[in-house]
Protein backbone atom coordinates (compact mmCIF):
# COMPACT_ATOMS: atom_id res chain seq x y z
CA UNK A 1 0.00 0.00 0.00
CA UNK A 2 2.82 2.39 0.83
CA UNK A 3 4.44 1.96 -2.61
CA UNK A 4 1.47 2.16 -4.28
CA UNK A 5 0.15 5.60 -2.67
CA UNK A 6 3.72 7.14 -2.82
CA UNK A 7 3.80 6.51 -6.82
CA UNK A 8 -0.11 7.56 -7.00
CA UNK A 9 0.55 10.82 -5.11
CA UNK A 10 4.00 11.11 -6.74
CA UNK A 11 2.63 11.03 -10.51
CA UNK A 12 -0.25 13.62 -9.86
CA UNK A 13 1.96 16.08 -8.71
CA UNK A 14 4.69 15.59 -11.13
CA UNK A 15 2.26 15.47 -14.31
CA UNK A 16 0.21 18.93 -13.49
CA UNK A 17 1.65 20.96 -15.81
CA UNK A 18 3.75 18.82 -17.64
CA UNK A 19 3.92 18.21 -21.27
CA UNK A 20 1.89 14.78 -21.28
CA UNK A 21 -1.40 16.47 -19.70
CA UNK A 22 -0.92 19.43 -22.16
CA UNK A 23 -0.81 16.67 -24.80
CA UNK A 24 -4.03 15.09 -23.31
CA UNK A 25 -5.74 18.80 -23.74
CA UNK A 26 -4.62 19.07 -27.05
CA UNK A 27 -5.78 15.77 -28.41
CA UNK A 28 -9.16 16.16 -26.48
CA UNK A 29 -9.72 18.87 -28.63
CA UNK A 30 -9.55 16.50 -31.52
CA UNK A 31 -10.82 13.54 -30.69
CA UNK A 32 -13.40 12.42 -28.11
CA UNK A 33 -12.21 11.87 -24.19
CA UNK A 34 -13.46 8.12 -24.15
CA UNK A 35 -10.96 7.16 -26.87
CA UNK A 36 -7.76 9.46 -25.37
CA UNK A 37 -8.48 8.35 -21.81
CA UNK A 38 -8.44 4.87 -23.33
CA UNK A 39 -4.78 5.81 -25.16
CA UNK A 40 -2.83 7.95 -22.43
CA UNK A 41 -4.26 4.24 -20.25
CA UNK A 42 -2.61 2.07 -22.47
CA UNK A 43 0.35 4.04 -23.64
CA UNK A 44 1.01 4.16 -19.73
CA UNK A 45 0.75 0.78 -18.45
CA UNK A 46 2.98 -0.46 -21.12
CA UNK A 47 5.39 2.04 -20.58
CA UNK A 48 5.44 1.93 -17.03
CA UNK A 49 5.37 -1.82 -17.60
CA UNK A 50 8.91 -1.01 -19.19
CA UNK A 51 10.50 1.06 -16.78
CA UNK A 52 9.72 -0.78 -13.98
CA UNK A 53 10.39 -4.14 -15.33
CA UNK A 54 13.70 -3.30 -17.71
CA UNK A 55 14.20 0.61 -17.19
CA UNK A 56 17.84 -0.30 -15.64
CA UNK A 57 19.15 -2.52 -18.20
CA UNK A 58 18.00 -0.29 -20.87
CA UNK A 59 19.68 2.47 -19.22
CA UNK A 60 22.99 0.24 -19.14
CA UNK A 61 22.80 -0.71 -22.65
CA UNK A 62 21.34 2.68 -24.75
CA UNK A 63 22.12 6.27 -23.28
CA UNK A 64 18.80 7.92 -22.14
CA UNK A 65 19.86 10.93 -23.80
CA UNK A 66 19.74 9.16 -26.62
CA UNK A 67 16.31 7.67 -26.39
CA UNK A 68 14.79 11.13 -25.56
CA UNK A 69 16.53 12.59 -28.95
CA UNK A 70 14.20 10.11 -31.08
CA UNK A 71 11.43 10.64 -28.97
CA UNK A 72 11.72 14.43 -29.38
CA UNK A 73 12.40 14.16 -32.82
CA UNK A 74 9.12 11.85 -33.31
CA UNK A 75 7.23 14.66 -31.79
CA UNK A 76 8.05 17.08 -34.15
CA UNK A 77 7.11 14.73 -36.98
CA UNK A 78 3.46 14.06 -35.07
CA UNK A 79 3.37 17.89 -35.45
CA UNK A 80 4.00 18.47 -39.22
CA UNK A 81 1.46 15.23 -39.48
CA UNK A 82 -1.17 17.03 -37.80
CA UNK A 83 -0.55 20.26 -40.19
CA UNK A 84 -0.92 17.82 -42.79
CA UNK A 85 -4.22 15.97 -41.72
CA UNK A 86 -5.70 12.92 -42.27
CA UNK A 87 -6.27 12.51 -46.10
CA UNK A 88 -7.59 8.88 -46.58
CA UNK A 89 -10.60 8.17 -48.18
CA UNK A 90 -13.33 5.72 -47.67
CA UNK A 91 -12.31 5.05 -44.44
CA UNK A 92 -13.73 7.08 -42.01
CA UNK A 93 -15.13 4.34 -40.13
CA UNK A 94 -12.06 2.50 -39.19
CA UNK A 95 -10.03 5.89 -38.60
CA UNK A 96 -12.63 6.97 -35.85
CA UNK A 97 -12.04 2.94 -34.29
CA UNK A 98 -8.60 3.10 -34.80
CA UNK A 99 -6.92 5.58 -35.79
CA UNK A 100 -7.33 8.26 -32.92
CA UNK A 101 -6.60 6.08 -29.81
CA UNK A 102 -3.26 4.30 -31.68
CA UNK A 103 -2.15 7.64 -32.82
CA UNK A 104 -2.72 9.16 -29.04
CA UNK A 105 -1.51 5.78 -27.66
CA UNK A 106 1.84 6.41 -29.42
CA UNK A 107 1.92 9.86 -28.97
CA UNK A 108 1.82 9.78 -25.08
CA UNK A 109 4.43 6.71 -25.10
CA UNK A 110 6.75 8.54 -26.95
CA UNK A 111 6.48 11.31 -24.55
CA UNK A 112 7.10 9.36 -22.03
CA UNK A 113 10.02 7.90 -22.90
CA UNK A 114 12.96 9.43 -20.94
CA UNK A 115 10.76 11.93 -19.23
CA UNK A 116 10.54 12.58 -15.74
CA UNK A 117 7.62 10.01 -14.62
CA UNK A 118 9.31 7.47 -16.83
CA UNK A 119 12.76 8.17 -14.64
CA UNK A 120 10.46 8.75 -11.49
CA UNK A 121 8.85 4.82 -11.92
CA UNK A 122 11.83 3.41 -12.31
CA UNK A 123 13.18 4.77 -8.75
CA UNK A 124 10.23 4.20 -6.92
CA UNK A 125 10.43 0.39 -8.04
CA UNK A 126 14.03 0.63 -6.95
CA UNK A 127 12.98 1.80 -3.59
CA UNK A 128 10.05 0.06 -3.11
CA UNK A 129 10.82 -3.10 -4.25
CA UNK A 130 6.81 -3.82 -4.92
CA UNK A 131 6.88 -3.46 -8.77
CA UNK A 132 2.59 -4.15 -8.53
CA UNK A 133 2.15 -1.38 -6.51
CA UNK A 134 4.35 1.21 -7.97
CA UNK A 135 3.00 0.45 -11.39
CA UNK A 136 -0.58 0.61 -10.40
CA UNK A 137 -0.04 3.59 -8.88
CA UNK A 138 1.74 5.25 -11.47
CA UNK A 139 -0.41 4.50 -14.43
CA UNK A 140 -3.67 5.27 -12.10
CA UNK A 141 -1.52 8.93 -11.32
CA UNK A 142 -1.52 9.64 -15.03
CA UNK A 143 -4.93 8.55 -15.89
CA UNK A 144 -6.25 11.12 -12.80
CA UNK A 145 -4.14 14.04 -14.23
CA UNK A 146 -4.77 13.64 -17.44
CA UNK A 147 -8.21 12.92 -17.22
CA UNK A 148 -8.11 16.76 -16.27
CA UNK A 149 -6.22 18.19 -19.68
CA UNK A 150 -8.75 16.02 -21.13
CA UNK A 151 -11.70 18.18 -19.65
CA UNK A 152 -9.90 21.23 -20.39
CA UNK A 153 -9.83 19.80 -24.23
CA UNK A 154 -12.98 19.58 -24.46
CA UNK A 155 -13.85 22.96 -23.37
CA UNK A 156 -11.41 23.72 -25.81
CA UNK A 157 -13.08 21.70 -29.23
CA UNK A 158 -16.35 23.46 -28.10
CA UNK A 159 -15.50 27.13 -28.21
CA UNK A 160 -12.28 27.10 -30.91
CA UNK A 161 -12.33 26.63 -34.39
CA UNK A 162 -11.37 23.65 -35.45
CA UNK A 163 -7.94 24.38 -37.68
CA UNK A 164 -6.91 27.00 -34.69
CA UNK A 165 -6.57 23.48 -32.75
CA UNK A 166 -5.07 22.19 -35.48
CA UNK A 167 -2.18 24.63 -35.06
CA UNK A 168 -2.43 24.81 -30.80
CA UNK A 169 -2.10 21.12 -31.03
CA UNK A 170 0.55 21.14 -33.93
CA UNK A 171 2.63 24.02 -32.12
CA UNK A 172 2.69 22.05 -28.85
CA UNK A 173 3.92 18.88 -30.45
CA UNK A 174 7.26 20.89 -32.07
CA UNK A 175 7.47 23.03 -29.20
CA UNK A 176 8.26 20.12 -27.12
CA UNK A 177 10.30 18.39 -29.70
CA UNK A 178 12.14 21.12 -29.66
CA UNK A 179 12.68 20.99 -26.24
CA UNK A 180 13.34 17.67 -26.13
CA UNK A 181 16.23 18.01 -28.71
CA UNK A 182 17.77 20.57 -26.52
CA UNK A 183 17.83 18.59 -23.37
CA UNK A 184 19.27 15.24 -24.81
CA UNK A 185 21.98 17.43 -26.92
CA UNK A 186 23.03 19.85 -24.59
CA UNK A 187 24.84 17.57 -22.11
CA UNK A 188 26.59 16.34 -24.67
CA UNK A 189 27.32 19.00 -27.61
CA UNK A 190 28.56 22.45 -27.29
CA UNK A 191 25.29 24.66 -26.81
CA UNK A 192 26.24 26.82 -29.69
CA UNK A 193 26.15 24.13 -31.57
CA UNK A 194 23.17 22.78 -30.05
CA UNK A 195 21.28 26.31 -31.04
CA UNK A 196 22.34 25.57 -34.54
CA UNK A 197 20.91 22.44 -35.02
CA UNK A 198 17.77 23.47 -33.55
CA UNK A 199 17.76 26.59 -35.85
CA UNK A 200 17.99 24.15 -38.61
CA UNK A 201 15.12 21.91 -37.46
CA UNK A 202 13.00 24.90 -36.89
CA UNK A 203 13.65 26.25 -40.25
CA UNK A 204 13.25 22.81 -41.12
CA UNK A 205 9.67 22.27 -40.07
CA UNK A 206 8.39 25.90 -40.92
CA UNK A 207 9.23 25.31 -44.77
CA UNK A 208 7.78 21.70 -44.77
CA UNK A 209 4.72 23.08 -42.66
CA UNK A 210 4.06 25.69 -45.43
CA UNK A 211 4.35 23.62 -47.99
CA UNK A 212 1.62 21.42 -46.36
CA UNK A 213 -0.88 24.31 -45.94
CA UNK A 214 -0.32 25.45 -49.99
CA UNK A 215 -3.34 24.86 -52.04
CA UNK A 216 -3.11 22.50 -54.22
């Protein structure tokens, strides 16, 4: 009980404010809460699932540093994609199945993946020993903080336009790619050189963005 309370009480804390439960208001305001809820659930156990069960030997084996470059750099690909939209045809139905919860699912994982609830699980397992309780109580922290950006999303998809969200949710997704890239470079690079290659990834993902957004 004490490991799973410390990890429940841990997570809420930690995720207010943090870039997952912004994500959770920004897809809200796409899709409906049943089917996010049902991703950032998912997403969570299995990556919780993977820090507490293998997040040491991972960390022995592939830099962290690393792993939160790709993961940043994924995000600022699921921006451009959401610039770009969802042009299939004739398939509406299984897109509103499947689509939205696998695309939020991977999303949040992604996210995840080096951040500080990741890191965060994996010492409370170490400390507790009980890896039940702590990943209970992580994955149920999540789901409670999220489940708040999610009613802030909504609020959201009923009062904005729907290609403003577009942007809101696009902009958040390269913001924190952005980020991302800056944290897993900068211990290792010199920053100047860090600033460059960010430059070049903004630049980057402003031309392919407009070139996205052109008429055709």
């Amino acid at each position: 009980m004490a490991a799973f309370l410390a990890s429940f009480i841990f997570v809420v804390l930690a995720e207010m404010g943090d870039k997952t439960q912004l994500l959770a208001m920004a897809f809200a305001a796409r899709y409906s809460a049943s089917k996010v809820l049902l991703a950032v659930f998912l997403a969570t156990v299995v990556n919780h699932a993977l820090a507490v069960a293998t997040g040491h030997f991972l960390a022995t084996v592939i830099p962290m540093d690393i792993i939160s470059f790709i993961a940043a750099f994924s995000f600022i690909i699921f921006g451009l994609w959401t610039i770009r939209g969802d042009r299939l045809e004739g398939e509406e139905k299984r897109e509103s199945r499947l689509g939205p919860v696998a695309a939020v699912a991977i999303a949040f994982f992604l996210a995840e993946m080096g951040d500080k609830t990741q890191l965060a699980t994996i010492s409370l397992a170490v400390k507790y020993k009980n890896m039940f309780g702590v990943l209970i109580g992580t994955t149920l922290g999540m789901v409670l903080a999220d489940a708040a950006g999610i009613i802030i999303g909504i609020i959201m998809r009923r009062r904005i336009p729907e290609k403003t969200i577009k942007w809101i949710s696009a902009a958040i997704f390269v913001l924190f790619g952005l980020v991302g890239i800056y944290q897993a470079l900068s211990p290792r690079l010199n920053l100047m050189l860090v600033w460059g290659i960010i430059l070049f990834i903004s630049m980057s993902a402003i031309y392919i963005a407009r070139c996205l957004i052109k008429p055709k």
